[in-house]
C-alpha atoms as a PDB file:
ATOM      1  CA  UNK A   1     -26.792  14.144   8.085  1.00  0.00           C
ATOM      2  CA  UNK A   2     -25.021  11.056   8.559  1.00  0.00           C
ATOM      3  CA  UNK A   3     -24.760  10.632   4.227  1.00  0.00           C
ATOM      4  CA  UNK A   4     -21.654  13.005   4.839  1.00  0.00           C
ATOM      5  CA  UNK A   5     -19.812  10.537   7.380  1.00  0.00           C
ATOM      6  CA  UNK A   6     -18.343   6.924   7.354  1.00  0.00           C
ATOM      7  CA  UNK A   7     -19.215   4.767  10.552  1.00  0.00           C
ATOM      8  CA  UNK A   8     -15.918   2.654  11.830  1.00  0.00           C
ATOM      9  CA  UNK A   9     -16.946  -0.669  12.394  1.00  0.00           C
ATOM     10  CA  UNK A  10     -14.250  -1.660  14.642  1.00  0.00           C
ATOM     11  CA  UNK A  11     -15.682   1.154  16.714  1.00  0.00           C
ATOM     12  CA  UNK A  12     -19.181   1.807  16.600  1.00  0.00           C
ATOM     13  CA  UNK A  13     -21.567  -0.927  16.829  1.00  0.00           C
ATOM     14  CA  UNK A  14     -19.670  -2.812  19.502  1.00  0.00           C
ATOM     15  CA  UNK A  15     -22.956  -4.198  21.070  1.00  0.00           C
ATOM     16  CA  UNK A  16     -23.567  -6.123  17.603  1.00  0.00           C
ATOM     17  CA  UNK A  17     -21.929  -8.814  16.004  1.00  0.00           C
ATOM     18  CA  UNK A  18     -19.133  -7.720  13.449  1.00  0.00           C
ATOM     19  CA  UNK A  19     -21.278  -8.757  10.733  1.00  0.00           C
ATOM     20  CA  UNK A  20     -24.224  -7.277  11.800  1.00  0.00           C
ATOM     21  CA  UNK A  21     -22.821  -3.895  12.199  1.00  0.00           C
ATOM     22  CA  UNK A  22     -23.107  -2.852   8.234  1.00  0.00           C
ATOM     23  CA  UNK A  23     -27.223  -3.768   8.637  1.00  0.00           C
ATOM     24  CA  UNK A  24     -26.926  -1.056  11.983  1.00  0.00           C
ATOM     25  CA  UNK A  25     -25.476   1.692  10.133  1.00  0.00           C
ATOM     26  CA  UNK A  26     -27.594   1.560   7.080  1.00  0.00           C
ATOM     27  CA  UNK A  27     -30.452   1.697   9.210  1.00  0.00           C
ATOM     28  CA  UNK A  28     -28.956   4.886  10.975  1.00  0.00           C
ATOM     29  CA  UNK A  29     -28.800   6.010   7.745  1.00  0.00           C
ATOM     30  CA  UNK A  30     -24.923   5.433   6.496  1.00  0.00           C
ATOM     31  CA  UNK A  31     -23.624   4.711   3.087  1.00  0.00           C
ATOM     32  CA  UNK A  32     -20.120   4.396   4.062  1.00  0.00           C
ATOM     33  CA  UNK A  33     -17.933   2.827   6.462  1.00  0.00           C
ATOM     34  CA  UNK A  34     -14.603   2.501   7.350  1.00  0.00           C
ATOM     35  CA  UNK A  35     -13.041  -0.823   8.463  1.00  0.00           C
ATOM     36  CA  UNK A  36      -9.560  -1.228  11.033  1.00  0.00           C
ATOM     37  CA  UNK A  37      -8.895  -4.815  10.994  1.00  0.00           C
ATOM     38  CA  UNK A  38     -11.048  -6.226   7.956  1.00  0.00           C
ATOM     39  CA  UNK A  39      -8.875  -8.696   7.115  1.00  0.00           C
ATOM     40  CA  UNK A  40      -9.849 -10.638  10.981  1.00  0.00           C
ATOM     41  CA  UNK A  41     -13.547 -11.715   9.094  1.00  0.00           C
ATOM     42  CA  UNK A  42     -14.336 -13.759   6.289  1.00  0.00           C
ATOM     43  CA  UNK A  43     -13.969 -12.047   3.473  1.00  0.00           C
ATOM     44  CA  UNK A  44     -17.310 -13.242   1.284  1.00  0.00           C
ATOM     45  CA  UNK A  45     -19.644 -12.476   4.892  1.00  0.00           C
ATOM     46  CA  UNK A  46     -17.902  -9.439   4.915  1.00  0.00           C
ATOM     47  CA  UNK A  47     -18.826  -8.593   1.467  1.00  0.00           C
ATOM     48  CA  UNK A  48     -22.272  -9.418   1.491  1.00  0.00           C
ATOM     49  CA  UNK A  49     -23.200  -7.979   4.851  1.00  0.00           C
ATOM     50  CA  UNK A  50     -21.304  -4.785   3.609  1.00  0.00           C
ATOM     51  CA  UNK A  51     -23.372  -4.619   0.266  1.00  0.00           C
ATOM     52  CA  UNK A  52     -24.879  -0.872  -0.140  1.00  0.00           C
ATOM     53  CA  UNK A  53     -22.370   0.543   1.178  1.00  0.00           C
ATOM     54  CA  UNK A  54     -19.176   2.719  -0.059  1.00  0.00           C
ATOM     55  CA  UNK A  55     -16.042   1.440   2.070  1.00  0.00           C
ATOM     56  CA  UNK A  56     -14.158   4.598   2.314  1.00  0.00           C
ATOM     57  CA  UNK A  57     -10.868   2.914   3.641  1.00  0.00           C
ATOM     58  CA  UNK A  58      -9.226   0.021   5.322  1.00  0.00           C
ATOM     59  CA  UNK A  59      -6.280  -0.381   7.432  1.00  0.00           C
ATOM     60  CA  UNK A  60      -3.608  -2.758   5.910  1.00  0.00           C
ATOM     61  CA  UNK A  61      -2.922  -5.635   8.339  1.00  0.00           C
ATOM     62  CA  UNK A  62      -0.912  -4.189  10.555  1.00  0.00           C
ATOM     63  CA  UNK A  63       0.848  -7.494  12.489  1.00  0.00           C
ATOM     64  CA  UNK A  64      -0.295  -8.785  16.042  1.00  0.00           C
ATOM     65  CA  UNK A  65      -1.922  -6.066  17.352  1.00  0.00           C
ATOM     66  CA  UNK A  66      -2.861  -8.031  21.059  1.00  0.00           C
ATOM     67  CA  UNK A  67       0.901  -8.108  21.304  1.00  0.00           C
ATOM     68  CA  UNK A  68       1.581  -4.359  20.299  1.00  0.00           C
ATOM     69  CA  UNK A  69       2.449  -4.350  16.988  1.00  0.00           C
ATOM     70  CA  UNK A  70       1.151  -1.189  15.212  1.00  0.00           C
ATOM     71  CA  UNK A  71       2.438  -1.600  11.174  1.00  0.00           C
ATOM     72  CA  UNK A  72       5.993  -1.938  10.022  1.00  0.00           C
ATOM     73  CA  UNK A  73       6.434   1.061   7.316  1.00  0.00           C
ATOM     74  CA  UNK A  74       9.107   2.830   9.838  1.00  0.00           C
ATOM     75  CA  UNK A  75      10.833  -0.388  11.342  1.00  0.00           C
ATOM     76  CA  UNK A  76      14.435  -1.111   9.391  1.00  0.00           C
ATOM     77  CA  UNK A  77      14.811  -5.019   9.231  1.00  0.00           C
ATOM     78  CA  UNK A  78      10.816  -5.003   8.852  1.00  0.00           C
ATOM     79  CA  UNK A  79      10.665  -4.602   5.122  1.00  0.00           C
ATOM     80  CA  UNK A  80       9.327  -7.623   4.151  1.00  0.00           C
ATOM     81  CA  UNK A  81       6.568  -7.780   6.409  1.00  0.00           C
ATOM     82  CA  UNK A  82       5.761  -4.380   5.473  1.00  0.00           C
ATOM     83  CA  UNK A  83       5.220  -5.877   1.752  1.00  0.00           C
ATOM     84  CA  UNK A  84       3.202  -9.028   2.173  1.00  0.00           C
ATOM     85  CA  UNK A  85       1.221  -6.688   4.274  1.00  0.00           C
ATOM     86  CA  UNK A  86       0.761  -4.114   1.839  1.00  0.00           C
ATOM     87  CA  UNK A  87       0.078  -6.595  -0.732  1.00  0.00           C
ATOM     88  CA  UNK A  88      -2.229  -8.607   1.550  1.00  0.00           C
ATOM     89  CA  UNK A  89      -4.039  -5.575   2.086  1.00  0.00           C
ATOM     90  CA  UNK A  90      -4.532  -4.231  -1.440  1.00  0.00           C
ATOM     91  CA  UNK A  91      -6.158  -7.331  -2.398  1.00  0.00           C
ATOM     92  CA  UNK A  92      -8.348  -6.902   0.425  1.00  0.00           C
ATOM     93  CA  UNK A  93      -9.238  -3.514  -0.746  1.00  0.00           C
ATOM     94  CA  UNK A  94      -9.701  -4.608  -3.748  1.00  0.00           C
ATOM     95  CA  UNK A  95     -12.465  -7.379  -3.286  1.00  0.00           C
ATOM     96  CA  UNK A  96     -14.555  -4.863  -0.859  1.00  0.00           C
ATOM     97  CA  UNK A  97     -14.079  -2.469  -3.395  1.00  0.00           C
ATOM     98  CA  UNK A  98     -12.475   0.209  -0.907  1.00  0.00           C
ATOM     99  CA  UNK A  99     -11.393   3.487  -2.031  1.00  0.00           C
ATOM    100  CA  UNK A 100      -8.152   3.676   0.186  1.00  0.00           C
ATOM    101  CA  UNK A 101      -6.140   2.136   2.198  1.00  0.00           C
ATOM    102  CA  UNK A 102      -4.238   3.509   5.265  1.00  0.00           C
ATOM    103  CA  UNK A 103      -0.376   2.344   6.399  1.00  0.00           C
ATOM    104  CA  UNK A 104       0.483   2.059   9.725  1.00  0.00           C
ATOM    105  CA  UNK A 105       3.937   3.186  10.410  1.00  0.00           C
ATOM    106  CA  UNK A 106       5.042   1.523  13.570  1.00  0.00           C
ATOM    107  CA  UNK A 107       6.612   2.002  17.161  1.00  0.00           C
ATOM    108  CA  UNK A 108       9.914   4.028  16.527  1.00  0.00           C
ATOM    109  CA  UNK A 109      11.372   7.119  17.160  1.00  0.00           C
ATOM    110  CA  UNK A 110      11.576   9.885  14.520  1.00  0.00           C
ATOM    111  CA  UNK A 111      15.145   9.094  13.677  1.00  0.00           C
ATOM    112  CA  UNK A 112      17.243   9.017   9.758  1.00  0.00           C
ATOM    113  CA  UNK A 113      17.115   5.450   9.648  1.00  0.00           C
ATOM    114  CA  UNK A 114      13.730   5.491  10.457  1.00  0.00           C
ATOM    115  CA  UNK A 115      12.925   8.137   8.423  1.00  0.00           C
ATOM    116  CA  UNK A 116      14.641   6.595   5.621  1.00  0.00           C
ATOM    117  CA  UNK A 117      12.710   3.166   5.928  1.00  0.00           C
ATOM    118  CA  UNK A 118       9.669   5.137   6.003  1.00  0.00           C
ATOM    119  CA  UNK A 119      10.439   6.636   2.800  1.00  0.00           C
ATOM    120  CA  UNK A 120      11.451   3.454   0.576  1.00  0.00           C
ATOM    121  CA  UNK A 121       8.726   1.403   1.728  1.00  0.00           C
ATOM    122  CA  UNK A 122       6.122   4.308   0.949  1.00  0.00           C
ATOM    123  CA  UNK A 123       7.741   4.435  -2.407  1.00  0.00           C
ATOM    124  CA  UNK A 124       7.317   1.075  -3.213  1.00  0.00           C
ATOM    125  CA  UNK A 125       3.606   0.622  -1.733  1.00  0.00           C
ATOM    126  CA  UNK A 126       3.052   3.589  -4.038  1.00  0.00           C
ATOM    127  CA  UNK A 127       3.913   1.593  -7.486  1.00  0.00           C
ATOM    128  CA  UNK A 128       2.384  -1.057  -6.071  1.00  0.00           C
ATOM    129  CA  UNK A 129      -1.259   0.573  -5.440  1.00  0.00           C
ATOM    130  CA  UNK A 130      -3.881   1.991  -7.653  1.00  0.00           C
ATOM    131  CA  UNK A 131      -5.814   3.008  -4.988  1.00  0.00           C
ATOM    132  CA  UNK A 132      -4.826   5.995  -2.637  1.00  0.00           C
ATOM    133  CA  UNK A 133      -2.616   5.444   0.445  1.00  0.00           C
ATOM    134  CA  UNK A 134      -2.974   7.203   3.654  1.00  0.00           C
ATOM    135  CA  UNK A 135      -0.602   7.660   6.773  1.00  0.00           C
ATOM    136  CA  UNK A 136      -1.694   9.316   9.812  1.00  0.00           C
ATOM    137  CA  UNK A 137      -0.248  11.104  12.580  1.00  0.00           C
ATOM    138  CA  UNK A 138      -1.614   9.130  16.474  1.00  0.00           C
ATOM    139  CA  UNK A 139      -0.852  11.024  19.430  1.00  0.00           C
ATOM    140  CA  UNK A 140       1.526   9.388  21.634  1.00  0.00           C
ATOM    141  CA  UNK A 141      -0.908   9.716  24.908  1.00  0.00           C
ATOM    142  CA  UNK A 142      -3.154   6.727  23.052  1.00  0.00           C
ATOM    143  CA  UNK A 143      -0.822   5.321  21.499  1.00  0.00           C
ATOM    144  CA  UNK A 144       3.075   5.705  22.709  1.00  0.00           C
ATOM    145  CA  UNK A 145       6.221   5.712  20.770  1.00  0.00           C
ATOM    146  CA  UNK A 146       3.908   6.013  17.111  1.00  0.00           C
ATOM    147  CA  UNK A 147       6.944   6.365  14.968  1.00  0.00           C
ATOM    148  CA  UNK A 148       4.325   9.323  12.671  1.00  0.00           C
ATOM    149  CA  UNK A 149       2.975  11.378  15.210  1.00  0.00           C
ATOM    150  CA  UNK A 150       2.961  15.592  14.621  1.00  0.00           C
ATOM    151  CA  UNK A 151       1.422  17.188  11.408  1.00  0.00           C
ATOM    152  CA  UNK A 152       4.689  18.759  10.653  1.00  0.00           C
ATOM    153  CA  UNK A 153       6.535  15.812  11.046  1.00  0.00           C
ATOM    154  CA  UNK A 154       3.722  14.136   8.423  1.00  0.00           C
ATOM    155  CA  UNK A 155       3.856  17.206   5.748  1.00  0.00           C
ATOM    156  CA  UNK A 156       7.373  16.974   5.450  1.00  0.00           C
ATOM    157  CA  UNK A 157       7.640  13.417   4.447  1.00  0.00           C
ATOM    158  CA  UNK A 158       4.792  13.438   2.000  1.00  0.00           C
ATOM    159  CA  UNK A 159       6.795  15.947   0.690  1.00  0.00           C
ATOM    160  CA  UNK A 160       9.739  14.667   0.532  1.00  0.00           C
ATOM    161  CA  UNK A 161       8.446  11.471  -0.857  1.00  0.00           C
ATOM    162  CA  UNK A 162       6.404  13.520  -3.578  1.00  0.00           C
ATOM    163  CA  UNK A 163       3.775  11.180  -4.678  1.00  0.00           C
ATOM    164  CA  UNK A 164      -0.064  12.491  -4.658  1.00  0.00           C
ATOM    165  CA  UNK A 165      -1.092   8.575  -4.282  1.00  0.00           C
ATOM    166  CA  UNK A 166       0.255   8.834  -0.491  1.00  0.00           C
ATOM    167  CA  UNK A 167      -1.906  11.556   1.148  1.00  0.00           C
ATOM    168  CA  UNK A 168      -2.368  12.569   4.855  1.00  0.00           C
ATOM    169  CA  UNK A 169      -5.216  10.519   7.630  1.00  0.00           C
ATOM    170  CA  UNK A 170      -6.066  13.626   9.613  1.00  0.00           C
ATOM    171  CA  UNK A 171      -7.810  12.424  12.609  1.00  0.00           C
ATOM    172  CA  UNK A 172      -8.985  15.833  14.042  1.00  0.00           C
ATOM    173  CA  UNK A 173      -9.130  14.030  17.342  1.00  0.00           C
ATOM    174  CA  UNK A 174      -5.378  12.585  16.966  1.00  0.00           C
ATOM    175  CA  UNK A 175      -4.348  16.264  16.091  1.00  0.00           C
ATOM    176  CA  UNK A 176      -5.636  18.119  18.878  1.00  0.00           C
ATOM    177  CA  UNK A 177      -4.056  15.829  21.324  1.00  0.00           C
ATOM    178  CA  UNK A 178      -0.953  16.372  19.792  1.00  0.00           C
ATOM    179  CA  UNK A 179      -0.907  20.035  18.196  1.00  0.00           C
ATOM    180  CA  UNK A 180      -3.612  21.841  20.213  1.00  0.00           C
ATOM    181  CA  UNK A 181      -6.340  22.654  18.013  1.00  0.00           C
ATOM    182  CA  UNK A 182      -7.101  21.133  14.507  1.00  0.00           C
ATOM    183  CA  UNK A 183      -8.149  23.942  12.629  1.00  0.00           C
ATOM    184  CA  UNK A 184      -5.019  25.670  11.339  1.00  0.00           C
ATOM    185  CA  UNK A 185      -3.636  21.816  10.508  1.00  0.00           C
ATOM    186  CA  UNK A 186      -7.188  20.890   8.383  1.00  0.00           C
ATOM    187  CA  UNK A 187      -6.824  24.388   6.468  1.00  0.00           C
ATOM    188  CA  UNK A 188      -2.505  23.634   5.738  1.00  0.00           C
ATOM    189  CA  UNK A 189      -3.422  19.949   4.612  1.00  0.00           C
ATOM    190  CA  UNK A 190      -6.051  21.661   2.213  1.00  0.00           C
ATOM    191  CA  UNK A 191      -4.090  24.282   0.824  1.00  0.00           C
ATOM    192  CA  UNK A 192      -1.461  21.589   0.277  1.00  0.00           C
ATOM    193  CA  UNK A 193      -3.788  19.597  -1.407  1.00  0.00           C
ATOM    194  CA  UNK A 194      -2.589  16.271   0.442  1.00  0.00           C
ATOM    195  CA  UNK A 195      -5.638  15.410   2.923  1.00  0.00           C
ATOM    196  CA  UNK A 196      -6.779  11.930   2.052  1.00  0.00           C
ATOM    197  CA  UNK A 197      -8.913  11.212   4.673  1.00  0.00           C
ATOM    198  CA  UNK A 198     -10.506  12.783   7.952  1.00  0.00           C
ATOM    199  CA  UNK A 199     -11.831  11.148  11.295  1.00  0.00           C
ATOM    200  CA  UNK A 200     -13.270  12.695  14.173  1.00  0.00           C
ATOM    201  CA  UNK A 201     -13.364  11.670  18.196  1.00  0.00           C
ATOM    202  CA  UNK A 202     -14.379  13.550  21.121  1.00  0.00           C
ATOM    203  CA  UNK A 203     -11.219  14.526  22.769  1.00  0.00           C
ATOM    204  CA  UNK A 204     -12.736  13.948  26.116  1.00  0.00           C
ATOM    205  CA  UNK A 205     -12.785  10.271  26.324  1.00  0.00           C
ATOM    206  CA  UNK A 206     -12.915   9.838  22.609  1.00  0.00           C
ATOM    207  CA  UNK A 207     -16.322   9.613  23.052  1.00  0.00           C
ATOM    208  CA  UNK A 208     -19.260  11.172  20.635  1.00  0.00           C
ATOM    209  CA  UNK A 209     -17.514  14.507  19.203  1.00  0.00           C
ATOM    210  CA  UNK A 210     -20.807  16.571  20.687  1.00  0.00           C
ATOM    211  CA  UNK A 211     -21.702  20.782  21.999  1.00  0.00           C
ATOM    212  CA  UNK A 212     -20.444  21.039  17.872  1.00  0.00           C
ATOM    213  CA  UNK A 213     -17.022  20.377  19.098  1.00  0.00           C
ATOM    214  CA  UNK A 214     -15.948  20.184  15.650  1.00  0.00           C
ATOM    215  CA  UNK A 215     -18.207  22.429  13.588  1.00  0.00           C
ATOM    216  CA  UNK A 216     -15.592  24.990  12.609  1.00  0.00           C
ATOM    217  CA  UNK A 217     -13.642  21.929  10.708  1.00  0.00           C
ATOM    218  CA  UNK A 218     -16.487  20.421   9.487  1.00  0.00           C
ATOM    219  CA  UNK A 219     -17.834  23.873   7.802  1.00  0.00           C
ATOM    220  CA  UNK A 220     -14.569  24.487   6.568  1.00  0.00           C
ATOM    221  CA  UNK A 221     -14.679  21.112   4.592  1.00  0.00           C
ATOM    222  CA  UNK A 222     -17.634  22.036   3.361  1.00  0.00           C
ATOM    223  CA  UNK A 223     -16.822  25.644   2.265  1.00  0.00           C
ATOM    224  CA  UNK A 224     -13.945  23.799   0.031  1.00  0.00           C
ATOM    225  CA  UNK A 225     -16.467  21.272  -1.410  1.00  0.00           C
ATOM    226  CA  UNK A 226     -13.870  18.597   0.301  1.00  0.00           C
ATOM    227  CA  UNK A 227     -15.015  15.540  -1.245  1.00  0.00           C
ATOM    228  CA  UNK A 228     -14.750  12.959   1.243  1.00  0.00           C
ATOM    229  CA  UNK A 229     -16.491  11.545   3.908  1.00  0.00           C
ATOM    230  CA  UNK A 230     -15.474  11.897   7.709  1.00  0.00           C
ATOM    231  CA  UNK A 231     -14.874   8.621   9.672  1.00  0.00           C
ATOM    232  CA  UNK A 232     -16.343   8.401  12.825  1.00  0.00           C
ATOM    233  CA  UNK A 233     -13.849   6.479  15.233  1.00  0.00           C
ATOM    234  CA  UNK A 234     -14.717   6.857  18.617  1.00  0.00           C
ATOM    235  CA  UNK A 235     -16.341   4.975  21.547  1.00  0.00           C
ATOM    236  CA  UNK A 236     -19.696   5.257  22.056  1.00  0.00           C
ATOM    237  CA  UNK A 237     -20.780   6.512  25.535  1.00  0.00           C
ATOM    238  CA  UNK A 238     -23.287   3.738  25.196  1.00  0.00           C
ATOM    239  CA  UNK A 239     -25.240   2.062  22.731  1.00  0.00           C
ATOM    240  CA  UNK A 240     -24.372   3.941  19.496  1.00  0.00           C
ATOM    241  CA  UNK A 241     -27.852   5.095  17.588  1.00  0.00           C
ATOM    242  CA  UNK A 242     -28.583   6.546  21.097  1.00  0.00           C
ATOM    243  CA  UNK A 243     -25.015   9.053  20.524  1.00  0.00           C
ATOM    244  CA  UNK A 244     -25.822  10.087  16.831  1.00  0.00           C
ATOM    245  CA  UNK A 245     -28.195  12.933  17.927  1.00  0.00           C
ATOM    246  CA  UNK A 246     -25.074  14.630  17.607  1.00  0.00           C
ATOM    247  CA  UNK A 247     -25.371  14.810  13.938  1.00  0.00           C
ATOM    248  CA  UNK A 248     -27.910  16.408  13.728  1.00  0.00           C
END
């Protein structure tokens, strides 16, 4: 079972080394990952302890994250940052041979200048990339004043900025906190055809995503033959192989 999801390094594993982690999820039978903050380890370890295994995406860097930054694609006066980021993070992507990337948008409020920064820098990461982009909406309990934060608020700007190489990060987890319930949001994003990317959390504690708290979605994805594989990104109760009987 776990062939259909990506482990997150940055949050399973947590009892290993960073570069050990890749060796623990192959044995627990991954072939893909996903990676937050890649760009903190050397990239030709990185490579080599990651060999065998399909990256599935990789956050750009997203600034000083100890100090609360949380990406620039929404901040006016933040544009260049946003591009050596972007750039710095596509060549990244590029030597791990990941298949997308994800854009954080920043701390801001939902506001036309905001909106409108959001827009142009999306448009230019978009020429820029060959790979997919993703943006995702965070709940603001986990993660306050997230400039991209509801689904609706998400779907409009994708399509307003009308690209298919910027799709949608639907964290399942993220979504209920916000909206409620995920369901209705997974099915919109697939009838839109603009879901890039889906993770899954427990929304008690973001902890294992257990009792099939997400089997609806996940059956869903699989009546649509949805291609991708689902990121796990949540916090182990306790030592992670012990929590994947969930899978199952």
């Amino acid at each position: 079972m776990a062939a259909r999801f990506a482990a997150n390094l940055d949050w399973l594993y947590g009892e290993h080394a960073y570069l050990d982690r890749p060796a623990a999820a192959r044995t627990d039978g991954f072939n893909a990952v996903e990676l937050q903050q890649p760009h903190l380890h050397d990239v030709a370890a990185l490579t080599a302890a990651l060999a065998g295994l399909r990256v599935v995406l990789i956050n750009a860097p997203a600034g000083d994250w100890a100090a609360g930054e949380r990406g620039f694609a929404a901040l006016p006066g933040q544009e260049a940052r946003f591009r050596d980021s972007t750039l710095r993070g596509l060549d990244l992507a590029s030597r791990l041979g990941a298949a997308r990337m994800h854009l954080l948008s920043g701390l801001a409020e939902d506001t036309p200048a905001h909106r409108g920064t959001w827009l142009a820098n999306l448009r230019w990461a978009a020429e820029q990339s060959a790979l997919p982009l993703t943006v995702e909406p965070i709940n603001r309990r986990d993660m306050p004043g997230y400039f991209l934060h509801t689904q609706a608020q998400a779907l409009a700007l994708l399509a307003e900025l009308g690209t298919p190489r910027v799709q949608l990060q639907l964290d399942l987890y993220h979504c209920r906190v916000t909206e409620g319930e995920s369901l209705s949001h997974l099915t919109r994003a697939l009838d839109l055809g603009v879901l890039g990317h889906v993770q899954v959390a427990g929304v008690a504690g973001r902890h294992e995503p257990d009792r099939g708290e997400y089997a609806t979605e996940l059956a869903l994805l699989g009546r649509r033959a949805w291609a991708g594989a689902v990121g796990l990104e949540y916090r182990p109760r306790a030592m992670t192989s012990a929590g994947l009987s969930w899978l199952a």
